[in-house]
Structures are given as structure tokens and as C-alpha cells.
C-alpha atoms as a PDB file:
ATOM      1  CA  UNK A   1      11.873  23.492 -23.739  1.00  0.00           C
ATOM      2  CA  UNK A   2      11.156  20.961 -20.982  1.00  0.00           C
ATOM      3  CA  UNK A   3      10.127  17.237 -20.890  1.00  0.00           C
ATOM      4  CA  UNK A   4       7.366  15.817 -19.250  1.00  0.00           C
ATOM      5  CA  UNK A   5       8.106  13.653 -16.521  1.00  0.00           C
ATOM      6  CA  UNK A   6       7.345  10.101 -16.556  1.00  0.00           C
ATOM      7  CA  UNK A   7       5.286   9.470 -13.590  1.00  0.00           C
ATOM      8  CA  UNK A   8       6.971   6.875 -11.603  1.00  0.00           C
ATOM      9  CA  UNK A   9       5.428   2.965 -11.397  1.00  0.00           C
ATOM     10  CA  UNK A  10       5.306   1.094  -8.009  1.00  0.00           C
ATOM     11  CA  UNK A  11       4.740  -2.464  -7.653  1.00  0.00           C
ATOM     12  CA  UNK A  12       2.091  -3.779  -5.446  1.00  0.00           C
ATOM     13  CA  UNK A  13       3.506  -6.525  -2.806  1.00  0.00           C
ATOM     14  CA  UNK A  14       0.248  -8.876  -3.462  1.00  0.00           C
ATOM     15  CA  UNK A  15      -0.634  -8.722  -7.006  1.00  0.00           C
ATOM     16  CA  UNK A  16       2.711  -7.476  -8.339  1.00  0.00           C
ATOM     17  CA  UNK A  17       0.827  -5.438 -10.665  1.00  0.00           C
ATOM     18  CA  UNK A  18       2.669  -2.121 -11.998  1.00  0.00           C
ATOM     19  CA  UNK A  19       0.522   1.007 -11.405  1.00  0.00           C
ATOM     20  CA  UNK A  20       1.778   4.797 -11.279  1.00  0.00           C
ATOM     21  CA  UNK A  21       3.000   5.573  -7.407  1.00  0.00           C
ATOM     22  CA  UNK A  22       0.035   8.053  -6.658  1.00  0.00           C
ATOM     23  CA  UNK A  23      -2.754   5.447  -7.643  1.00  0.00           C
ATOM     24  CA  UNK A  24      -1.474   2.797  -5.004  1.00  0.00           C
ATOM     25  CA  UNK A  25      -1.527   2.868  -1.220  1.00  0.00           C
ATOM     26  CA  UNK A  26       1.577   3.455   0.724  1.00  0.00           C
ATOM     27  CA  UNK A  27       2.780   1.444   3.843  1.00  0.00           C
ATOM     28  CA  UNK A  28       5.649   2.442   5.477  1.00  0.00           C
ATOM     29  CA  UNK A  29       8.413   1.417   7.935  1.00  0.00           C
ATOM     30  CA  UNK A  30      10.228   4.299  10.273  1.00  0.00           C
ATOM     31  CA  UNK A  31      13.276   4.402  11.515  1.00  0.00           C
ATOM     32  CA  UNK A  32      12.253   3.912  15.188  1.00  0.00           C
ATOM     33  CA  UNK A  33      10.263   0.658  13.764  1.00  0.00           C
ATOM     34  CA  UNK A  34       6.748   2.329  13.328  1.00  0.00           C
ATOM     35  CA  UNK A  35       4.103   0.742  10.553  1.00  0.00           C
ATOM     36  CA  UNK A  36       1.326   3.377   9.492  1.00  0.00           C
ATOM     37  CA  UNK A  37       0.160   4.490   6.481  1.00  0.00           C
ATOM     38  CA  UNK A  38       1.570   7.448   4.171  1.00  0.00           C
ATOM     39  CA  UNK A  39      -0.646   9.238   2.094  1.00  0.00           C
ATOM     40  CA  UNK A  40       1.942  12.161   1.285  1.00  0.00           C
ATOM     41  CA  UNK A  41       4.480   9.390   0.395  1.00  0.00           C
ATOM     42  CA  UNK A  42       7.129  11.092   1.270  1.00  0.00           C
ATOM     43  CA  UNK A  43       7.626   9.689   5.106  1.00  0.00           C
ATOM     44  CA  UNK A  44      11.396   8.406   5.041  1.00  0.00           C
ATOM     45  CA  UNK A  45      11.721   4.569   5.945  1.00  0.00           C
ATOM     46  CA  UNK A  46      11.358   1.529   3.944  1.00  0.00           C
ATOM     47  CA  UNK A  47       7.791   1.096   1.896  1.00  0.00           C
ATOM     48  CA  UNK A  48       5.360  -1.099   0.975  1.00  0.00           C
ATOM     49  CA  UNK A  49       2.972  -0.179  -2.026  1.00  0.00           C
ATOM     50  CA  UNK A  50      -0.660  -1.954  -2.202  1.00  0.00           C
ATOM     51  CA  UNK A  51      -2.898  -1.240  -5.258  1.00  0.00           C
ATOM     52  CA  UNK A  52      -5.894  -0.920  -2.405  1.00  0.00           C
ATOM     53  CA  UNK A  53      -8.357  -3.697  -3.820  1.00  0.00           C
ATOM     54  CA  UNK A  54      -9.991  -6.092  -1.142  1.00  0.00           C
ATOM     55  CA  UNK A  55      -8.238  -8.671  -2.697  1.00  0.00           C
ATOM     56  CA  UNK A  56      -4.800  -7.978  -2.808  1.00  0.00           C
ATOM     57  CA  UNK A  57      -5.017  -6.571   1.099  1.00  0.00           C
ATOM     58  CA  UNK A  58      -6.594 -10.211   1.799  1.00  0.00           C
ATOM     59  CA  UNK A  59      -3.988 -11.998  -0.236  1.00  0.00           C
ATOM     60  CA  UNK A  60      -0.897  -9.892   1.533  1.00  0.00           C
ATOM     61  CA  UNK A  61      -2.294 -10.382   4.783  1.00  0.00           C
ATOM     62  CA  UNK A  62      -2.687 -14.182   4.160  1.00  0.00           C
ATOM     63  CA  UNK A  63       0.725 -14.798   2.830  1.00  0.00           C
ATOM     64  CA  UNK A  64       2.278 -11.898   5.237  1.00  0.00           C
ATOM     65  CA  UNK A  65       3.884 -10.139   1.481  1.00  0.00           C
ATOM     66  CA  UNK A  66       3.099  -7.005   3.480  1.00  0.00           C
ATOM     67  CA  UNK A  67       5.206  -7.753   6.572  1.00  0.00           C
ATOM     68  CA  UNK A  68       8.279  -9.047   4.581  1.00  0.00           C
ATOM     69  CA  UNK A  69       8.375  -6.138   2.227  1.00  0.00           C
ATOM     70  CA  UNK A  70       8.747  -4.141   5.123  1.00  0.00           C
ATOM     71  CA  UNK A  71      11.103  -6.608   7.038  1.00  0.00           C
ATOM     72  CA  UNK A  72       8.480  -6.293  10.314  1.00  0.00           C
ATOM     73  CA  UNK A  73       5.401  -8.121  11.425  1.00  0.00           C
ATOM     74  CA  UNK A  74       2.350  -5.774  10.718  1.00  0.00           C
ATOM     75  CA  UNK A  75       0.007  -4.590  13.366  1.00  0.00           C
ATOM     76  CA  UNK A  76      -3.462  -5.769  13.689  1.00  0.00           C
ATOM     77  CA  UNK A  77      -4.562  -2.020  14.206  1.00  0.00           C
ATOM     78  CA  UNK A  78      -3.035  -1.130  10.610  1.00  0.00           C
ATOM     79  CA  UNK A  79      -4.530  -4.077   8.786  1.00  0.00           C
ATOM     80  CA  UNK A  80      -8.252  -2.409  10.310  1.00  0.00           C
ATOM     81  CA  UNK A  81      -7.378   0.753   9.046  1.00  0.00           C
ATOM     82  CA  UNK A  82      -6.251  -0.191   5.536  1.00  0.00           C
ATOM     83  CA  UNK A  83      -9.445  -2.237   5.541  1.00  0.00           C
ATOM     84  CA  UNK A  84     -11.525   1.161   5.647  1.00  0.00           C
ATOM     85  CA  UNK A  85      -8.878   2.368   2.974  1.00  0.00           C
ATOM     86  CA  UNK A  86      -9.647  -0.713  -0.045  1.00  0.00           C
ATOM     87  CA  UNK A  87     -12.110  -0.449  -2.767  1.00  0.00           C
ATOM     88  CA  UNK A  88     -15.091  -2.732  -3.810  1.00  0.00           C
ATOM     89  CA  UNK A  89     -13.889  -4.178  -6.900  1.00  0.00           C
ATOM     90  CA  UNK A  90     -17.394  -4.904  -7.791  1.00  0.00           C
ATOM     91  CA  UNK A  91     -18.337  -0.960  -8.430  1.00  0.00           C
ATOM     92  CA  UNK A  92     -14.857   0.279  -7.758  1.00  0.00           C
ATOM     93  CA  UNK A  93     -15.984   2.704  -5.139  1.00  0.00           C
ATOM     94  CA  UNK A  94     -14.658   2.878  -1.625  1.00  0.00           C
ATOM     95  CA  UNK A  95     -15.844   1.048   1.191  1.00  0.00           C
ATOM     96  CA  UNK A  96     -17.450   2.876   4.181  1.00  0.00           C
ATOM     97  CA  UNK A  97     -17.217   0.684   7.210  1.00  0.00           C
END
């Protein structure tokens, strides 16, 4: 008999809403001090999880959550490309720029 796994929660850095680790967007920190995006979730170095609305990737931006959760300043070349990864919250679709 085996248990179902729990899937695991994530915070996001802006909203500090708990969602389930696959729904939100990773952000991550390697070892040689490179920011990019993970969508396997599984690159080693420290993370950063964003729940992917405009709002919260405005807000972290703003207030720089994103760059101390990952103990770096950001790039402006990741900020674009999470930009073409948020979703309208109006019809919850995602955003083709």
C-alpha cells in the first residue's frame, strides 16, 4: 500500500501567497552567481518562487523582494523575460508580447 504524496507548497516572494511548487515560477541563483529562470526546478542554487501574476512581478521588482530572496541584484534582461512569462489577471491567460 502506498501514500500519496503531498505536493509540496512554495511561497511567492511578492504576495507571500502559498501555492503548490509546480503552479509558481522559479528564479534561481547558481553557484557561479547566474540569475535565469528554471522551469525544470531542479537547477541547484538558491531560489526564488513568483506566483507569475503582473502584479506580484511589479510589486517584487518595486520593492527588489526578488533580488533579496536571492541575495543578488536582478538583471534587467531577466525582469523582460519574466515579463513575457506573467499572466493577465483579468482573463487569466498568458500574455504574448
Amino acid at each position: 500500500m502506498s501514500e500519496k504524496r503531498r505536493a509540496p507548497l512554495r511561497t511567492c516572494v511578492s504576495c507571500r501567497e502559498s501555492s503548490e511548487k509546480k503552479s509558481l515560477l522559479r528564479i534561481v541563483r547558481s553557484a557561479n552567481g547566474r540569475v535565469s529562470i528554471d522551469p525544470s526546478g531542479k537547477i541547484p542554487g538558491r531560489g526564488a518562487y513568483l506566483c507569475g501574476s503582473r502584479k506580484c512581478l511589479a510589486l517584487a521588482v518595486k520593492a527588489n523582494k526578488l533580488g533579496r530572496a536571492l541575495r543578488c541584484d536582478v538583471p534587467q534582461s531577466l525582469i523582460l523575460e519574466l515579463e513575457s512569462h506573467v499572466v493577465d489577471e483579468r482573463n487569466g491567460n498568458e500574455e504574448k508580447q
